[in-house]
C-alpha atoms as a PDB file:
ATOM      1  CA  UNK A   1     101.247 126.718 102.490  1.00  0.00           C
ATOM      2  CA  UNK A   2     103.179 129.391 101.280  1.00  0.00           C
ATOM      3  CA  UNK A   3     102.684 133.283 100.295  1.00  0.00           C
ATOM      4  CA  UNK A   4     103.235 135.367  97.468  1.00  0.00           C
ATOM      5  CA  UNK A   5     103.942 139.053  98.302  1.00  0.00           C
ATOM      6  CA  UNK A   6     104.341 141.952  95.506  1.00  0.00           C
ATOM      7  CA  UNK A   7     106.195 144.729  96.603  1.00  0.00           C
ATOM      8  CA  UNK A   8     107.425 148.213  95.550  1.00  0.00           C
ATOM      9  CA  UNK A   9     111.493 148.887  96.075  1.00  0.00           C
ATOM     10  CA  UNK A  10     113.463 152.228  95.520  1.00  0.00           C
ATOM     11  CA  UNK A  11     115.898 151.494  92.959  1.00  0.00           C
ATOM     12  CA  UNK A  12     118.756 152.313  94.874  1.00  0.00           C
ATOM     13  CA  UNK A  13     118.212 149.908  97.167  1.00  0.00           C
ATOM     14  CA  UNK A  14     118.083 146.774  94.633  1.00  0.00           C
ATOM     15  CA  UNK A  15     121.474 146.488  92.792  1.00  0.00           C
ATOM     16  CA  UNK A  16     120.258 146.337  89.419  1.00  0.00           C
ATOM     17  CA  UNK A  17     117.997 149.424  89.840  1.00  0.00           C
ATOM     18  CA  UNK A  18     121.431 151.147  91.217  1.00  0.00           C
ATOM     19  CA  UNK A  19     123.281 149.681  88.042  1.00  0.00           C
ATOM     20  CA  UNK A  20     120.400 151.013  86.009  1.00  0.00           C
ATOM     21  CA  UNK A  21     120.189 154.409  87.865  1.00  0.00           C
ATOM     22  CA  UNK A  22     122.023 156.520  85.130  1.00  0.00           C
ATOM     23  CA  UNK A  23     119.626 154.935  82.115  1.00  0.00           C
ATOM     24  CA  UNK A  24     115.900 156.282  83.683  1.00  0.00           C
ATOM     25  CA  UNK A  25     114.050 154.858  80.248  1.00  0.00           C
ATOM     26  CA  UNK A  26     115.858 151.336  80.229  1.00  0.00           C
ATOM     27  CA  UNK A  27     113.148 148.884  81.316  1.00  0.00           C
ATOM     28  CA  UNK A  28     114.039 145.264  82.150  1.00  0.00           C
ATOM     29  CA  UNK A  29     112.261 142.232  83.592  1.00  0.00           C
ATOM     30  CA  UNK A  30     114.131 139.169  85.466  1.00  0.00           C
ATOM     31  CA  UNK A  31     113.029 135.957  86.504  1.00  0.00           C
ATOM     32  CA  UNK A  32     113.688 134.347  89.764  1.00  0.00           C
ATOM     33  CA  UNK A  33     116.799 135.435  91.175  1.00  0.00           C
ATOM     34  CA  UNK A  34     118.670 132.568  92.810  1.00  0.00           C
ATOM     35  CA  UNK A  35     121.447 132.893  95.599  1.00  0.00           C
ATOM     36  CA  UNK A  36     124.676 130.772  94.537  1.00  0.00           C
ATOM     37  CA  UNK A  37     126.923 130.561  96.795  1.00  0.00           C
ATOM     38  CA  UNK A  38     128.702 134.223  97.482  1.00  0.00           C
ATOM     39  CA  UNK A  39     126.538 135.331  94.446  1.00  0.00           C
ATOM     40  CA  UNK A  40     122.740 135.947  92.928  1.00  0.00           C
ATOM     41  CA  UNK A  41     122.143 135.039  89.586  1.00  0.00           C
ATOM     42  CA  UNK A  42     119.324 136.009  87.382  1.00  0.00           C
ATOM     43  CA  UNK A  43     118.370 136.011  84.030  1.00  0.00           C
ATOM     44  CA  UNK A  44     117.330 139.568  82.809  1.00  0.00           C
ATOM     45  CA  UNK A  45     114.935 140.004  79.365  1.00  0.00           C
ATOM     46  CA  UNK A  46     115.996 143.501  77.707  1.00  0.00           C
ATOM     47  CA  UNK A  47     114.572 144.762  74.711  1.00  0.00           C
ATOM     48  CA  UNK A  48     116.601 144.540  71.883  1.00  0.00           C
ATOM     49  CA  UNK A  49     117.199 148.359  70.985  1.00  0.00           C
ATOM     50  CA  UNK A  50     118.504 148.415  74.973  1.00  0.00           C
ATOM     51  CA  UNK A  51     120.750 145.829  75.121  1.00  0.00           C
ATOM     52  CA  UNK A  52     124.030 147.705  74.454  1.00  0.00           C
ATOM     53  CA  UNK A  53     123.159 149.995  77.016  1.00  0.00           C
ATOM     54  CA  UNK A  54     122.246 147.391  80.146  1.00  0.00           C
ATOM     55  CA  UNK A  55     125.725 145.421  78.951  1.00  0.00           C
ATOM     56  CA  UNK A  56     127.398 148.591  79.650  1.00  0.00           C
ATOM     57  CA  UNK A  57     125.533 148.974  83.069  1.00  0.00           C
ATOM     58  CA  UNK A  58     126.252 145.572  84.000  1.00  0.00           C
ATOM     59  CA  UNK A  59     130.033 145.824  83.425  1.00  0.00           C
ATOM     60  CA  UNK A  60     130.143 146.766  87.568  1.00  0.00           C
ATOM     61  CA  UNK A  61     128.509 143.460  88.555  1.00  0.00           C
ATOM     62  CA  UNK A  62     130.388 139.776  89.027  1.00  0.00           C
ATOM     63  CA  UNK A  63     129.976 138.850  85.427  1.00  0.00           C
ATOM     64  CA  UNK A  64     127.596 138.528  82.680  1.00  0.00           C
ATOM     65  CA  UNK A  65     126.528 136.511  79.645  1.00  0.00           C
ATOM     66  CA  UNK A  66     123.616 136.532  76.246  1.00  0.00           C
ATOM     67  CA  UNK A  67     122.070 133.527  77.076  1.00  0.00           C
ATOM     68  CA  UNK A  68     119.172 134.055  73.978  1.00  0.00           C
ATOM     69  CA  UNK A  69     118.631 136.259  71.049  1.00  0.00           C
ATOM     70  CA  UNK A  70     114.602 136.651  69.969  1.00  0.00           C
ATOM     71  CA  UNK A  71     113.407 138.697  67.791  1.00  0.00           C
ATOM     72  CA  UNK A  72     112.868 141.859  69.682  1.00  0.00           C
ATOM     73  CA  UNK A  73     113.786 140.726  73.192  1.00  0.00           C
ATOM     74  CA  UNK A  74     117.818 139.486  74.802  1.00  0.00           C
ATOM     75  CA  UNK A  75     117.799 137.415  77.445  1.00  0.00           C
ATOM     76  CA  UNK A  76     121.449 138.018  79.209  1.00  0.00           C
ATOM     77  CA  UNK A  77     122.397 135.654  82.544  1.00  0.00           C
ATOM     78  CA  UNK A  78     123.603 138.207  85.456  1.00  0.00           C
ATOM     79  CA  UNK A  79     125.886 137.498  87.906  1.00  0.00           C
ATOM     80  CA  UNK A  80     126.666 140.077  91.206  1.00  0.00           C
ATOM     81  CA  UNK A  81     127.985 139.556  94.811  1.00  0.00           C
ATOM     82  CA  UNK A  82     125.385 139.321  97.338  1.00  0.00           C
ATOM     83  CA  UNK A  83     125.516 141.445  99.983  1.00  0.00           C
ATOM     84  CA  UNK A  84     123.765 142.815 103.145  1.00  0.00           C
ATOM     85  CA  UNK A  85     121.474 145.349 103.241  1.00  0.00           C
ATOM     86  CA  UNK A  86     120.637 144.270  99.619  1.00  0.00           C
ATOM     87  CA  UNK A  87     116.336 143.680  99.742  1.00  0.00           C
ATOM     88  CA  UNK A  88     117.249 140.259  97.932  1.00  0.00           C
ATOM     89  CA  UNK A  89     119.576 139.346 100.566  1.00  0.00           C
ATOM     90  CA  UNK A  90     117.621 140.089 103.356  1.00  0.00           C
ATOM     91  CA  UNK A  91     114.725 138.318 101.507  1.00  0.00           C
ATOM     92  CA  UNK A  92     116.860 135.442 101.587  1.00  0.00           C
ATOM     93  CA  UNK A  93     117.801 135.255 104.788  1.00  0.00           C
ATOM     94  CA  UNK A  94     114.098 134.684 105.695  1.00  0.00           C
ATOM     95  CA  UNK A  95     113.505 132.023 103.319  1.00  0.00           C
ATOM     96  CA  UNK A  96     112.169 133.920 101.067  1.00  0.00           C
ATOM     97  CA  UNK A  97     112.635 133.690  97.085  1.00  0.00           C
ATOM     98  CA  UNK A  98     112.288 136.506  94.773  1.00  0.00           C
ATOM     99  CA  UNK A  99     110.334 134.888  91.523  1.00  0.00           C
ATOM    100  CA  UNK A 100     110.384 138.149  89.323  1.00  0.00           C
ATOM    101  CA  UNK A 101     111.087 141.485  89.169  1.00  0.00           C
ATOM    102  CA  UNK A 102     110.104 144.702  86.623  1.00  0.00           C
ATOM    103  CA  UNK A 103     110.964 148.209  86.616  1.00  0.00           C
ATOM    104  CA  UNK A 104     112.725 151.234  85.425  1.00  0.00           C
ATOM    105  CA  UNK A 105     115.940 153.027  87.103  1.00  0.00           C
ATOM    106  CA  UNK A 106     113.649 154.789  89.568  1.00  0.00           C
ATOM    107  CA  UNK A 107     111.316 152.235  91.133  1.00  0.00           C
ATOM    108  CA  UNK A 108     111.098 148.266  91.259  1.00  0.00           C
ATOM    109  CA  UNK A 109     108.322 145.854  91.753  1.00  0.00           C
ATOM    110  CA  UNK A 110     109.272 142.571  92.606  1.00  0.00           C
ATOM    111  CA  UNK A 111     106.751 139.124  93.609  1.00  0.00           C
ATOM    112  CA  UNK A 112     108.513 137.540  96.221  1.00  0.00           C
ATOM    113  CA  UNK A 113     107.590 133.945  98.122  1.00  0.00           C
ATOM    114  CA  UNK A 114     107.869 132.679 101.896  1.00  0.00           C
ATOM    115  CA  UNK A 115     107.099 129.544 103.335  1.00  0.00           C
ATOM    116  CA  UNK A 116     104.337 131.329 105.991  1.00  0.00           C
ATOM    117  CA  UNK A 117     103.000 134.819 106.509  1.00  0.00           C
ATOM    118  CA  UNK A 118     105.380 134.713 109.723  1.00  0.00           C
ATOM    119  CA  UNK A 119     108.646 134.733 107.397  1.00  0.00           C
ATOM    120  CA  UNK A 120     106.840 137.307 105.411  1.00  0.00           C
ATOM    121  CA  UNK A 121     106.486 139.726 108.374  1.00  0.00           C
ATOM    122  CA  UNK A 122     109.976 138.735 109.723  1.00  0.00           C
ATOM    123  CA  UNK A 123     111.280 139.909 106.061  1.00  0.00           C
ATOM    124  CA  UNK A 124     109.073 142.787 106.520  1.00  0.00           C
ATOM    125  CA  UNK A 125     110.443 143.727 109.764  1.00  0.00           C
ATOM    126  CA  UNK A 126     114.292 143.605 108.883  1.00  0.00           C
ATOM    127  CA  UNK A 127     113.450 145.473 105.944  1.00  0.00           C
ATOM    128  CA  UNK A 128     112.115 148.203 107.959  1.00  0.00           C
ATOM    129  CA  UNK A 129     114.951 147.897 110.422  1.00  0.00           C
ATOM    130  CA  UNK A 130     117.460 148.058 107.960  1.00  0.00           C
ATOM    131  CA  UNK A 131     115.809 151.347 106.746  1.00  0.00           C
ATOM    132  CA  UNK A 132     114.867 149.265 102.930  1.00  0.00           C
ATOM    133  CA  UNK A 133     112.025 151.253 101.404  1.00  0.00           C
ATOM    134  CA  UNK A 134     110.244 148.442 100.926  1.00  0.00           C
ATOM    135  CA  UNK A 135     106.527 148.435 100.780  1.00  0.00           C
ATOM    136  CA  UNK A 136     103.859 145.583 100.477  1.00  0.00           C
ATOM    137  CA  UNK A 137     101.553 146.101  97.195  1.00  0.00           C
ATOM    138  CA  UNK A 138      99.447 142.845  97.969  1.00  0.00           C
ATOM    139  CA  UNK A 139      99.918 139.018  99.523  1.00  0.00           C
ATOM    140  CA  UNK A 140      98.401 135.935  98.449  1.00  0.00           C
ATOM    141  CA  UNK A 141      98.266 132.763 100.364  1.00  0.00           C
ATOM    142  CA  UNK A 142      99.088 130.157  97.208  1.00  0.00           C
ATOM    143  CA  UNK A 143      96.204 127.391  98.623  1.00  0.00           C
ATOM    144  CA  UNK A 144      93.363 130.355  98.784  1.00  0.00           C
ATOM    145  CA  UNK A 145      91.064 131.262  95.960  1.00  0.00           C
ATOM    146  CA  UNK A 146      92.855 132.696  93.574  1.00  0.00           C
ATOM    147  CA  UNK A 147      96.267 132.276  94.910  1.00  0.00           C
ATOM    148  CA  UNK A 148      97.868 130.616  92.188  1.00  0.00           C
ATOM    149  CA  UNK A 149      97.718 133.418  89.972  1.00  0.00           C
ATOM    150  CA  UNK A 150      99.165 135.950  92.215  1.00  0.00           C
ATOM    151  CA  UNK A 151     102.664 135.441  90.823  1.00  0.00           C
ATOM    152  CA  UNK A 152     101.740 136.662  86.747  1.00  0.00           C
ATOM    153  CA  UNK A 153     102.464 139.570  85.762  1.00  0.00           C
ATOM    154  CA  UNK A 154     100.122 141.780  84.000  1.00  0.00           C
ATOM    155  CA  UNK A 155     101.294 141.200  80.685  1.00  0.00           C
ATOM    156  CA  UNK A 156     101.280 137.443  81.387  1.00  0.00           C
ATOM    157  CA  UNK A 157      98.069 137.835  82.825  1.00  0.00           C
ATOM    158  CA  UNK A 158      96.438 139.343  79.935  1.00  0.00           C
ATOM    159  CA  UNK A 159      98.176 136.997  77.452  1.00  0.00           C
ATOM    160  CA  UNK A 160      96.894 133.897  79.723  1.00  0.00           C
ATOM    161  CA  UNK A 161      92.775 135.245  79.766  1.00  0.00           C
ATOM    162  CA  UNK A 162      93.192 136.408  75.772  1.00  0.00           C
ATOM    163  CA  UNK A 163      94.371 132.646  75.331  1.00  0.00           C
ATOM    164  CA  UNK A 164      91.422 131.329  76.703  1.00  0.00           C
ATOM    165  CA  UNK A 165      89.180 133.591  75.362  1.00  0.00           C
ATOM    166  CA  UNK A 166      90.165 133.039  71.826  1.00  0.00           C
ATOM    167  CA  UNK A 167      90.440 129.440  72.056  1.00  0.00           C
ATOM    168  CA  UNK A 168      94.368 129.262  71.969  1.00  0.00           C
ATOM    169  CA  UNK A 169      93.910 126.118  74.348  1.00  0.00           C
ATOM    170  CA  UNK A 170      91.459 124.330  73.084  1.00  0.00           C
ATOM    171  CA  UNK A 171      91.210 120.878  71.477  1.00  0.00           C
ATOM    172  CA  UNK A 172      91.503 122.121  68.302  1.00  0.00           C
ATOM    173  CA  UNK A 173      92.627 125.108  68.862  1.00  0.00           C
ATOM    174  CA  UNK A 174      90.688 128.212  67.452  1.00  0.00           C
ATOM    175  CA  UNK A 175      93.460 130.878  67.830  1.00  0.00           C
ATOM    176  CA  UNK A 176      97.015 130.803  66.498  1.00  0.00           C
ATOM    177  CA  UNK A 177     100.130 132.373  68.383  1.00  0.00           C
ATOM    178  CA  UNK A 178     100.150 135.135  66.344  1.00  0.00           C
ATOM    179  CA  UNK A 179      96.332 135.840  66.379  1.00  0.00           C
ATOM    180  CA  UNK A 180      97.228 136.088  69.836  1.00  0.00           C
ATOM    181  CA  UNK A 181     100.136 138.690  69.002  1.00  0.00           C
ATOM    182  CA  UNK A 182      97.728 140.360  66.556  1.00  0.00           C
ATOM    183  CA  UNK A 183      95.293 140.611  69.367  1.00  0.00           C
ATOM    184  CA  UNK A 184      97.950 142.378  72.390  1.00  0.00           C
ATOM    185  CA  UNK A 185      99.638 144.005  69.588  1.00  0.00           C
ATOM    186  CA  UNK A 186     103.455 142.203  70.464  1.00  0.00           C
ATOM    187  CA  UNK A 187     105.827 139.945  68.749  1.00  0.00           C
ATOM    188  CA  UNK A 188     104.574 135.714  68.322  1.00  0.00           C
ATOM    189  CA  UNK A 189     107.507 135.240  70.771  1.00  0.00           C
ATOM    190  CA  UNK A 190     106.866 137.540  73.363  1.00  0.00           C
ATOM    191  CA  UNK A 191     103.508 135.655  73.669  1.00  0.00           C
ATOM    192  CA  UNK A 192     105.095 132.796  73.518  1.00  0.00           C
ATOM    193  CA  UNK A 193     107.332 133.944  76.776  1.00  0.00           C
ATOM    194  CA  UNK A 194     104.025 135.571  78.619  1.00  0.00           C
ATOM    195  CA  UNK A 195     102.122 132.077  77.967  1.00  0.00           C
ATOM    196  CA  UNK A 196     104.988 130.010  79.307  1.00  0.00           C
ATOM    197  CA  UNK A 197     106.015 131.742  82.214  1.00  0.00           C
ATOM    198  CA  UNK A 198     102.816 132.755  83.231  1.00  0.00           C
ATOM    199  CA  UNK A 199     101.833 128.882  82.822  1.00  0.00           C
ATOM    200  CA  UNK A 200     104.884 128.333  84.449  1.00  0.00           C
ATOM    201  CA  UNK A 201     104.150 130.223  87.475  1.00  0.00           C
ATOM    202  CA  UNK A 202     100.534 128.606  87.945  1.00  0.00           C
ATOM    203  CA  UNK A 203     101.849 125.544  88.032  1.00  0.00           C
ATOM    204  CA  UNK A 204     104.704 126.040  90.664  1.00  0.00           C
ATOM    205  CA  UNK A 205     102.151 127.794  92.773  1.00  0.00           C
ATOM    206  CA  UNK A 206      99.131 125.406  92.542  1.00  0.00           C
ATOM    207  CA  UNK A 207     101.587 122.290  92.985  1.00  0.00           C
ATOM    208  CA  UNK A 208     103.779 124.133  95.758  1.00  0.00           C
ATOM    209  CA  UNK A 209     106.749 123.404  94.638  1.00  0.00           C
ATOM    210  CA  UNK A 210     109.738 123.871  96.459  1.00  0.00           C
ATOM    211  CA  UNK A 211     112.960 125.955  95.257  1.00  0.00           C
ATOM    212  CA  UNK A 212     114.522 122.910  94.085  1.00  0.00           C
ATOM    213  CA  UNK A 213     112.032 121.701  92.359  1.00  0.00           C
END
């Protein structure tokens, strides 16, 4: 059984929300950061009208690439040193994964997953050691009612439930992608991206998979 945490960081004490520290309105979203070796790397969705200014942020960290262009959103592949005192490292170092983060220069929410409550509280413990602002928003065992969805977004969330409500997944369907974007008022491909990593994330969690998976 594992958990699902969200939690509430100070920017300065994630990297990114340091990189991002000088742009307050810049607002970026990455999915699962994974530790490679002497390194994290995530993949970071920007909106477009932002993207020159979080390439010029991210000139300080190991390297960077575009990995995807969409129509109003740029998904660029990060790549920084990890190091300690870092809330990812030390979430790390207690088994834990982060599976997404969100936020703006000033504050960062991120979902994070342990194999057991007691690595959660371990995590929780260093963090508080270490002096990490870190604070628990809510935690979700991923086997108890409800559990699976405690990963989405709210965004993803709200794409998923308008989905079912208009009929996007039934058999045939009764709602289009973009009567879906008509409906949230957003792009056909950001509801694309909400459905499938919000999907995505129900899966993993109802099936337990592992990191590796």
């Amino acid at each position: 059984m594992t958990v699902v945490a969200s939690v509430g960081v100070p920017a300065e004490q994630f990297v990114l929300g340091s990189v991002l520290a000088a742009n307050p309105d810049v607002h970026v979203r990455l999915d699962r950061i994974v530790p490679l070796g002497e390194t994290f790397a995530p993949y970071i969705w920007v909106a477009g009208d932002a993207v020159g200014t979080v390439e010029a942020a991210l000139r300080g960290l190991a390297g960077f690439e575009i990995a995807e262009r969409l129509d109003d959103e740029v998904l660029i592949r990060a790549e920084w040193e990890r190091r300690p005192g870092d809330v990812p490292e030390t979430v790390a170092e207690h088994g834990g994964v982060v599976l997404e983060a969100s936020g703006e220069a000033g504050r960062w929410r991120l979902l994070l997953r342990f194999p057991d409550r007691e690595a959660l509280a371990a995590c929780y413990e260093s963090c508080r050691t270490e002096r990490l602002g870190l604070g628990l928003l809510s935690v979700h065992d991923t086997d108890s009612p409800g559990g699976a969805l405690a990963g989405l977004t709210d965004p993803q969330r709200e794409a998923l439930e308008a989905a079912v409500e208009m009929g996007y997944f039934e058999v045939p369907r009764r709602a289009t992608l973009t009567d879906l974007a008509t409906e949230l008022g957003v792009s056909d491909s950001a509801v694309s991206q909400r459905l499938r990593r919000g999907i995505g994330s129900v899966v993993a969690a109802s099936l337990d998979c592992g990191d590796d998976s």
